[in-house]
C-alpha atoms as a PDB file:
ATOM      1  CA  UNK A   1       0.000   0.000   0.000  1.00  0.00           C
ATOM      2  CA  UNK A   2       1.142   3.421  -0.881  1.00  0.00           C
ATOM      3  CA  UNK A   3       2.290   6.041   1.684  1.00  0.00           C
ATOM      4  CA  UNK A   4       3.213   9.223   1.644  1.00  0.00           C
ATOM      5  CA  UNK A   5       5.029  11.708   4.119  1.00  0.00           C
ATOM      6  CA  UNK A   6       5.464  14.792   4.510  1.00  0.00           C
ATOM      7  CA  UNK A   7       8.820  15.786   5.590  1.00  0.00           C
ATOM      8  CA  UNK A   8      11.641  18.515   6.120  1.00  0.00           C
ATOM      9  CA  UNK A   9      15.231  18.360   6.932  1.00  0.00           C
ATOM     10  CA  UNK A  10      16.661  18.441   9.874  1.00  0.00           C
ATOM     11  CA  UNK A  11      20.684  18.645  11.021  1.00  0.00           C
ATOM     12  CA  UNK A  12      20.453  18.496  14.370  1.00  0.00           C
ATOM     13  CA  UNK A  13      23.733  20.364  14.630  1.00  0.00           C
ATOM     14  CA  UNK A  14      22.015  23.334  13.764  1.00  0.00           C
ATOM     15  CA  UNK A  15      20.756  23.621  16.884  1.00  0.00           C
ATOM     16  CA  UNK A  16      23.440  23.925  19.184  1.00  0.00           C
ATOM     17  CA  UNK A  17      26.695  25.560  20.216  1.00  0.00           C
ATOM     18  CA  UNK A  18      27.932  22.754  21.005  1.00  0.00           C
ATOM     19  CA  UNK A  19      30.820  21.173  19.069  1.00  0.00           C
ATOM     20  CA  UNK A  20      29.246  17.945  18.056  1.00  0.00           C
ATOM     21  CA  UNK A  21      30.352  16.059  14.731  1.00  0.00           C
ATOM     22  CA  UNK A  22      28.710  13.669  12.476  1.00  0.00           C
ATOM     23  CA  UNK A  23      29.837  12.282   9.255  1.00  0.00           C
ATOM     24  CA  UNK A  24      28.829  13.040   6.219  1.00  0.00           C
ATOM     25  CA  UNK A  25      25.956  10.610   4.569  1.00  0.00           C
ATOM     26  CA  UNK A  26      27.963  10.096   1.690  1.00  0.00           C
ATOM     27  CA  UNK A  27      31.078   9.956   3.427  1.00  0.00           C
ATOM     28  CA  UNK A  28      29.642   7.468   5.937  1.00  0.00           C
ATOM     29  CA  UNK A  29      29.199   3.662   4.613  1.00  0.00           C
ATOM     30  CA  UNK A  30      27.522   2.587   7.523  1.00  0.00           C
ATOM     31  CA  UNK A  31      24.261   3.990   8.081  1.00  0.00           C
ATOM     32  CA  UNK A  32      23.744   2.438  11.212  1.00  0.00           C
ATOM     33  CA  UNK A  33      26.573   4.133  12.908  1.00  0.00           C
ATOM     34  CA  UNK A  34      25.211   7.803  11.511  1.00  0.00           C
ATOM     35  CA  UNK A  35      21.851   6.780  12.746  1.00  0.00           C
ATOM     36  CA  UNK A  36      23.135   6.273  16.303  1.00  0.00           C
ATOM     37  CA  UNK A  37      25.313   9.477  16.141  1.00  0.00           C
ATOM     38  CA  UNK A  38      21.875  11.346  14.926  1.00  0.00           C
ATOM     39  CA  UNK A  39      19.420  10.094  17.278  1.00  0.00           C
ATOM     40  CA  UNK A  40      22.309  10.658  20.327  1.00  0.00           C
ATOM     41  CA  UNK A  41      22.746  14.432  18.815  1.00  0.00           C
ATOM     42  CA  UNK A  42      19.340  14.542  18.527  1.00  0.00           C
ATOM     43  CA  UNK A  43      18.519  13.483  21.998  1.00  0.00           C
ATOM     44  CA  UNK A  44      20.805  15.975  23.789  1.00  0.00           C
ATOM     45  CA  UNK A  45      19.358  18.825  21.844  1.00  0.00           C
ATOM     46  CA  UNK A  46      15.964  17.938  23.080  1.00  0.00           C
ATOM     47  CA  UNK A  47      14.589  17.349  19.326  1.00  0.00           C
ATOM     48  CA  UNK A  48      11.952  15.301  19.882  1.00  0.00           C
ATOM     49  CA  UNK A  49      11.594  13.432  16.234  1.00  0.00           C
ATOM     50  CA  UNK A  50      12.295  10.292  14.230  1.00  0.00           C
ATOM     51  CA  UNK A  51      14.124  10.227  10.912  1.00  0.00           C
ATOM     52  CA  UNK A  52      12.168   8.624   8.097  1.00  0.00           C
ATOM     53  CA  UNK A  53      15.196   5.526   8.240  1.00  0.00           C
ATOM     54  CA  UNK A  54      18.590   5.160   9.425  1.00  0.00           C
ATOM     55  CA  UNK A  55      21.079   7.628   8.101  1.00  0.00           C
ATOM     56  CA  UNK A  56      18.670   9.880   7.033  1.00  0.00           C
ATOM     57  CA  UNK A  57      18.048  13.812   7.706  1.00  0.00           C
ATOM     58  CA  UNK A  58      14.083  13.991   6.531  1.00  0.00           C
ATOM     59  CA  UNK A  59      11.755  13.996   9.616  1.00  0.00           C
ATOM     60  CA  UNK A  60       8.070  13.183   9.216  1.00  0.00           C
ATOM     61  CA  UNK A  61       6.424  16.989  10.271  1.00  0.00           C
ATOM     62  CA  UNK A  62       4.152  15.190  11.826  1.00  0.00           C
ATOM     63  CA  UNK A  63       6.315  14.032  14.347  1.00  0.00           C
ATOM     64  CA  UNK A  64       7.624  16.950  15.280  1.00  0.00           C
ATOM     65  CA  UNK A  65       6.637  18.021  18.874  1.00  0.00           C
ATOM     66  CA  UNK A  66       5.786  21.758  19.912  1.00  0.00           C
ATOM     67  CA  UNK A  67       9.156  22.097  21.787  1.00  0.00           C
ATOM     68  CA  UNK A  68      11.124  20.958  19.431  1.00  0.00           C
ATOM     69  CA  UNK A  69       9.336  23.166  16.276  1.00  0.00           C
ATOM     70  CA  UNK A  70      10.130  26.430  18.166  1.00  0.00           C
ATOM     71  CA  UNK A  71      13.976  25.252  17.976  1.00  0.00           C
ATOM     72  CA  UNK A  72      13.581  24.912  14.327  1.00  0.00           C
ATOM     73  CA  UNK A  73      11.366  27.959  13.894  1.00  0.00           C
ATOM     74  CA  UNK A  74      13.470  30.256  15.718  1.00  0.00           C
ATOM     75  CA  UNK A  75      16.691  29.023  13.849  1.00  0.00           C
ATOM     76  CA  UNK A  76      15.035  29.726  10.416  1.00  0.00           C
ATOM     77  CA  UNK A  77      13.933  33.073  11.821  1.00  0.00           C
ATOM     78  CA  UNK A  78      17.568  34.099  10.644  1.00  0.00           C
ATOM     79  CA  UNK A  79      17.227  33.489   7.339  1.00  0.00           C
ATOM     80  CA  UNK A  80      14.357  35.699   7.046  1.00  0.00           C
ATOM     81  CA  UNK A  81      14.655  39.068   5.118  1.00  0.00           C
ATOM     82  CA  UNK A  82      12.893  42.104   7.852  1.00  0.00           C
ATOM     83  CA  UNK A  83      14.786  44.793   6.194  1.00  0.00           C
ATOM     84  CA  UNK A  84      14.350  45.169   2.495  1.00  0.00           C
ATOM     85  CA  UNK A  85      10.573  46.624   1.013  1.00  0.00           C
ATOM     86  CA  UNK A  86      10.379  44.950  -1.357  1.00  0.00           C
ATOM     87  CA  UNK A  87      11.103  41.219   0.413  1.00  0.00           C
ATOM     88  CA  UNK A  88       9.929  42.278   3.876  1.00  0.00           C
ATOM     89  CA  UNK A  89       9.367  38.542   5.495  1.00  0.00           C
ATOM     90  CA  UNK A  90      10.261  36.425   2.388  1.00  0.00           C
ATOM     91  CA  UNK A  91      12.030  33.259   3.431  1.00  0.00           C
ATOM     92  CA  UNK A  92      12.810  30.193   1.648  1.00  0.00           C
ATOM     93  CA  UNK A  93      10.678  27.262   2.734  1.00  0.00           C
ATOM     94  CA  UNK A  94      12.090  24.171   4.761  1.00  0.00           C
ATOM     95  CA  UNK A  95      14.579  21.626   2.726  1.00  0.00           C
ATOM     96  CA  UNK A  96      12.095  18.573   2.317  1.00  0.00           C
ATOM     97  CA  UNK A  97       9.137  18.008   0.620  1.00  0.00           C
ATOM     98  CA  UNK A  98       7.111  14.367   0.117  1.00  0.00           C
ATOM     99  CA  UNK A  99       8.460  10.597   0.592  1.00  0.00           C
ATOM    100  CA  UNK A 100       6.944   7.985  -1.200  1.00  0.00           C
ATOM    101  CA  UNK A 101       6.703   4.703   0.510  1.00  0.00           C
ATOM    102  CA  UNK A 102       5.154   1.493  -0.150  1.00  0.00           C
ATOM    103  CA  UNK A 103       5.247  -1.561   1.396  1.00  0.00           C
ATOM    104  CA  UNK A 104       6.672   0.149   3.919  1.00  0.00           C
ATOM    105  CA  UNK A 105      10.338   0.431   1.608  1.00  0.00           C
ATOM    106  CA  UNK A 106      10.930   4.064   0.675  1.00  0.00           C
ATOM    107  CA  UNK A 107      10.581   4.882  -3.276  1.00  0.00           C
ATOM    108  CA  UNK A 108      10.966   8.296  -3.650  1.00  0.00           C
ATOM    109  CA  UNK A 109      12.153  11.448  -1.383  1.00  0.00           C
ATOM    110  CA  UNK A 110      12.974  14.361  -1.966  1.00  0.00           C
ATOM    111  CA  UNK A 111      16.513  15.483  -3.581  1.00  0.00           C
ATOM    112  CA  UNK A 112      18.628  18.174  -3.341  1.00  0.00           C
ATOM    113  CA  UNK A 113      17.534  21.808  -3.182  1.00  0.00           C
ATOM    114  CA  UNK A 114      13.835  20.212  -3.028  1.00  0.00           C
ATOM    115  CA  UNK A 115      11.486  21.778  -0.265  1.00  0.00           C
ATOM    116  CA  UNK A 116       8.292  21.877   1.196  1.00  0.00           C
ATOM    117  CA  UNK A 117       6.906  24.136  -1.724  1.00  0.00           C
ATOM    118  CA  UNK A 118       7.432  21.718  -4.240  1.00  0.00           C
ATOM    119  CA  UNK A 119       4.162  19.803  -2.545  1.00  0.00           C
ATOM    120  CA  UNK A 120       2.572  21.835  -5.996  1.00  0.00           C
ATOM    121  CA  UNK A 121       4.249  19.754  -8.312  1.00  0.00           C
ATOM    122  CA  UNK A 122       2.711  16.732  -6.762  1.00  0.00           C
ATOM    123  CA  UNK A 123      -0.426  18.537  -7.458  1.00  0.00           C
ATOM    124  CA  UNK A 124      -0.398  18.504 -10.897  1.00  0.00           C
ATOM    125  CA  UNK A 125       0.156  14.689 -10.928  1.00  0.00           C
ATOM    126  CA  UNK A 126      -3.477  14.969 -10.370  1.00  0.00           C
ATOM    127  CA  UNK A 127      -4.072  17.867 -12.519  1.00  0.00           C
ATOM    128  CA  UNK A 128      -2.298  16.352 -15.779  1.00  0.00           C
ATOM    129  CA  UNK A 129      -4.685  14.651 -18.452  1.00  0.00           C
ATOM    130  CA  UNK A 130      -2.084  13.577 -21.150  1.00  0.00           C
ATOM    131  CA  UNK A 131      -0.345   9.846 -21.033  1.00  0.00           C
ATOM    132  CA  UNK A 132       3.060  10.621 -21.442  1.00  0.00           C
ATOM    133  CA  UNK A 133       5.646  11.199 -19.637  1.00  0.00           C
ATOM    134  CA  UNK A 134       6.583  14.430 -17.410  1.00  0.00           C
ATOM    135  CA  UNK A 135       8.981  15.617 -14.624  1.00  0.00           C
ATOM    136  CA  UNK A 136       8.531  16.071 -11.532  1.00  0.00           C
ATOM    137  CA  UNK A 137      10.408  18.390  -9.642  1.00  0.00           C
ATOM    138  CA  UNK A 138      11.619  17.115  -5.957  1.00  0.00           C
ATOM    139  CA  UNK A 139      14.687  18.446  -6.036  1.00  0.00           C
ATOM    140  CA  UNK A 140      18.092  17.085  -8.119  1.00  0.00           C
ATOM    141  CA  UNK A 141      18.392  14.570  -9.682  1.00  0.00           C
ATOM    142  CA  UNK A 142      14.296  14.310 -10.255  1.00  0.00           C
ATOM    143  CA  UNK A 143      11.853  11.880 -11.343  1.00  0.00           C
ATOM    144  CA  UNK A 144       9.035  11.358 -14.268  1.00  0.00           C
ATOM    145  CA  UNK A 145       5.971  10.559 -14.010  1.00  0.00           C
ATOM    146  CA  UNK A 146       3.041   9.442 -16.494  1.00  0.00           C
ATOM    147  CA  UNK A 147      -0.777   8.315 -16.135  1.00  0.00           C
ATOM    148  CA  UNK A 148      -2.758   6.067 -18.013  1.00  0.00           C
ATOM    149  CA  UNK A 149      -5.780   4.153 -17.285  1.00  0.00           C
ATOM    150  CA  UNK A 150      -6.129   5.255 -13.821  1.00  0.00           C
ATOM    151  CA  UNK A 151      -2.488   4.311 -12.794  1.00  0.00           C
ATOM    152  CA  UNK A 152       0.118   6.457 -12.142  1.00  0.00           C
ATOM    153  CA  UNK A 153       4.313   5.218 -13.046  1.00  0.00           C
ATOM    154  CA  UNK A 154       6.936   6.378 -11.793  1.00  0.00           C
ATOM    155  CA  UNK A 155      10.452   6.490 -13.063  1.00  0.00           C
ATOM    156  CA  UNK A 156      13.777   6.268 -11.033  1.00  0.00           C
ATOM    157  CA  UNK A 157      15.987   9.377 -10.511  1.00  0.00           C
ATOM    158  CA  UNK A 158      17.435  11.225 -13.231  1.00  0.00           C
ATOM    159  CA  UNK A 159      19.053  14.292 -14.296  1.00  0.00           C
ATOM    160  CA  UNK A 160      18.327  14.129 -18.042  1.00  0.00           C
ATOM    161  CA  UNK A 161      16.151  15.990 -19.712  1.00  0.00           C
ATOM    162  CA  UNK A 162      13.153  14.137 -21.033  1.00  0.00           C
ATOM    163  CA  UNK A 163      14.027  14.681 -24.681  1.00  0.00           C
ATOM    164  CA  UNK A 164      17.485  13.065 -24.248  1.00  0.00           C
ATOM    165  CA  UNK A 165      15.644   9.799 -23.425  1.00  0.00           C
ATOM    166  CA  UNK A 166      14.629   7.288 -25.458  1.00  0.00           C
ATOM    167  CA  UNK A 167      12.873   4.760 -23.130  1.00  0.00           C
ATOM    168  CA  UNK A 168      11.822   5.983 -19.176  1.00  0.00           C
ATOM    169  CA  UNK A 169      11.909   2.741 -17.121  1.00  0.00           C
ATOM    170  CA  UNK A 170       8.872   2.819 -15.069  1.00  0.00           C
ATOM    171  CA  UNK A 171      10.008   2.127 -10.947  1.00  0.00           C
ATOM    172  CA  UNK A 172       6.542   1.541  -9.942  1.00  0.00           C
ATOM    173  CA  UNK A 173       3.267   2.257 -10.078  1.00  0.00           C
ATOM    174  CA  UNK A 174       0.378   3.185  -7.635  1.00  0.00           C
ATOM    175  CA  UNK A 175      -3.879   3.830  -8.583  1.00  0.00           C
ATOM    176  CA  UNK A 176      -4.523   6.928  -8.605  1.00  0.00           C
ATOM    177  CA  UNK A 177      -6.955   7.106  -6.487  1.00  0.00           C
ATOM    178  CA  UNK A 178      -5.202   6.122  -3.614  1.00  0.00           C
ATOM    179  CA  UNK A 179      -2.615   8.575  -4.516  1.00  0.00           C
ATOM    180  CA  UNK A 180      -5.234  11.254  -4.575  1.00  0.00           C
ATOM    181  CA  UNK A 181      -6.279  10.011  -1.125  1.00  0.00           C
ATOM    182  CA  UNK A 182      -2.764  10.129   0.329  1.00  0.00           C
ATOM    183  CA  UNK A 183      -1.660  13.457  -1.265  1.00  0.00           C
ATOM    184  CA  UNK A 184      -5.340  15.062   0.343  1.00  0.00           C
ATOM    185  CA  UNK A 185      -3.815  13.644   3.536  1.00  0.00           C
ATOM    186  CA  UNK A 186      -0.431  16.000   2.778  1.00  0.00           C
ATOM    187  CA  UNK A 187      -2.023  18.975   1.953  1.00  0.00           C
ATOM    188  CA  UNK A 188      -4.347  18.813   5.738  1.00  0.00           C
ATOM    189  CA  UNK A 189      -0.925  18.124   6.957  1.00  0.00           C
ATOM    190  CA  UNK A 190       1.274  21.009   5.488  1.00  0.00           C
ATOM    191  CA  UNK A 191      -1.591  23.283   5.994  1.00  0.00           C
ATOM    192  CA  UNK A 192      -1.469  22.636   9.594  1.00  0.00           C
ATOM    193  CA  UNK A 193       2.276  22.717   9.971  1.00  0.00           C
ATOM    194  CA  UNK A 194       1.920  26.085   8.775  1.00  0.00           C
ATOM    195  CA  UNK A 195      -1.007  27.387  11.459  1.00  0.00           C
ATOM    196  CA  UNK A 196       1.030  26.208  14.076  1.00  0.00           C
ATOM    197  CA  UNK A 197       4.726  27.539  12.669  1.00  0.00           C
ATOM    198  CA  UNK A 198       2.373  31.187  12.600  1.00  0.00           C
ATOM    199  CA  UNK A 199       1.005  30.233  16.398  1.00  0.00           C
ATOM    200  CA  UNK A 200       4.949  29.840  17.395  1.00  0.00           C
ATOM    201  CA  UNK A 201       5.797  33.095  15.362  1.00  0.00           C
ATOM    202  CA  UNK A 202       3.153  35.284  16.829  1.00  0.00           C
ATOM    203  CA  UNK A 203       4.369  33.651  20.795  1.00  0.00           C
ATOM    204  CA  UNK A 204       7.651  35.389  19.655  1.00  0.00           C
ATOM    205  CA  UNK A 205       5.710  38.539  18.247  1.00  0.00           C
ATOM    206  CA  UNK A 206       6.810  37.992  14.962  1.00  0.00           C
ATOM    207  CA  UNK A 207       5.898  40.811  12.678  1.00  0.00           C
ATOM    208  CA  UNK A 208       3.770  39.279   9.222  1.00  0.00           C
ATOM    209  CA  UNK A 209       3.737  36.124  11.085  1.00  0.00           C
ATOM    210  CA  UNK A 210       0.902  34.687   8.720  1.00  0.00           C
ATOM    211  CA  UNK A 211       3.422  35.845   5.822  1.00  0.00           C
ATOM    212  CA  UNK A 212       6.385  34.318   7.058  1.00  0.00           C
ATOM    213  CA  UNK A 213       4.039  30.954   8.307  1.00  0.00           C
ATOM    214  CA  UNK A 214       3.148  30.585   4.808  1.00  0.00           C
ATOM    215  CA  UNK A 215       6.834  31.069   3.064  1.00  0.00           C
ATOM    216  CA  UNK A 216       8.385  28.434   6.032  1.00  0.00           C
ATOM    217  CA  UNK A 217       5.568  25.858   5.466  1.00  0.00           C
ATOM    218  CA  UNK A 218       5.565  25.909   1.419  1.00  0.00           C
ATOM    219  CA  UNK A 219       1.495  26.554   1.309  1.00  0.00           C
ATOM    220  CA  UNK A 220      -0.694  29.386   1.811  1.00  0.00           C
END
């Protein structure tokens, strides 16, 4: 059965002064050693969160307790732009975006530069009505995607264009309805990750709080 998640990404050693050190993923081979150095990091920075599996950074937002969101909201608070007119409260959303899971092995997350914003592109899965194929954005490298007949394919990563290829390989597939069910469940979900980033923001009398909720949380 298909799942999906909605996640961001989360370095623990963002969140401290501390002089803590963890490998690199893709210097690390063992990702059981980088998952016990994460969850101890974690632990003693009183982030109260799972990673989606071992030696990864993406945390279900779901999971994320109160305590442990104002950490992360007040960190991102310093990438926000207060000063300039013209981008008063403009922030870039958090690194993440959706993980595709089924049978409980995980298909697809997100890639690099890929954030909660790009929760859109999964929208137009939905929204396209021709049968062939057409990227997704989640980051680099991305995927394709086509429908036909109710189901929806999936490719594997790439970074080609879809005019260099001659044959997509489809990954898997899912019905469409029950990825229209599942993505329904992502929007409730981002929606309300962004009511209570604003809630946190307006605690710290944040000025444009809604603004800034809705830049953060990659939805309005």
């Amino acid at each position: 059965m298909i799942e999906l998640i909605n996640t961001i990404e989360i370095n623990p050693l963002k969140y401290t002064k501390e002089d803590f050190e963890l490998p690199e993923i893709t210097d690390d081979p063992d990702p059981e050693e980088y998952f016990l150095k994460f969850t101890e990091t974690a632990s003693r920075l009183a982030l109260n969160f799972n990673e989606i599996q071992k030696g990864s950074n993406l945390v279900n937002i779901e999971n994320i307790d109160d305590e442990s969101l104002e950490t992360i909201v007040a960190a991102k608070l310093t990438e926000v732009e207060f000063y300039d007119p013209d981008e008063r409260g403009f922030v870039l959303s958090f690194d993440g975006g959706i993980v595709v899971k089924k049978d409980d092995e995980v298909l697809i997350q997100p890639s690099c530069c890929g954030d909660l914003e790009n929760i859109e592109n999964w929208e137009k899965v939905l929204e396209k009505r021709s049968s062939g194929w057409t990227e997704i954005w989640i980051g680099h490298p991305w995927i394709f995607y086509k429908k036909e007949n109710g189901i929806i394919s999936f490719s594997d990563y790439t970074e080609a264009n879809i005019n260099d290829l001659e044959d997509v390989k489809t990954k898997f597939e899912v019905e469409e309805e029950d990825f229209k069910d599942e993505l329904d469940k992502m929007i409730y979900q981002q929606v309300r990750f962004k009511n209570r980033i604003s809630d946190i923001l307006k605690k710290m009398n944040i000025e444009n709080a809604k603004k800034i909720s809705e830049f953060m949380s990659g939805i309005k």
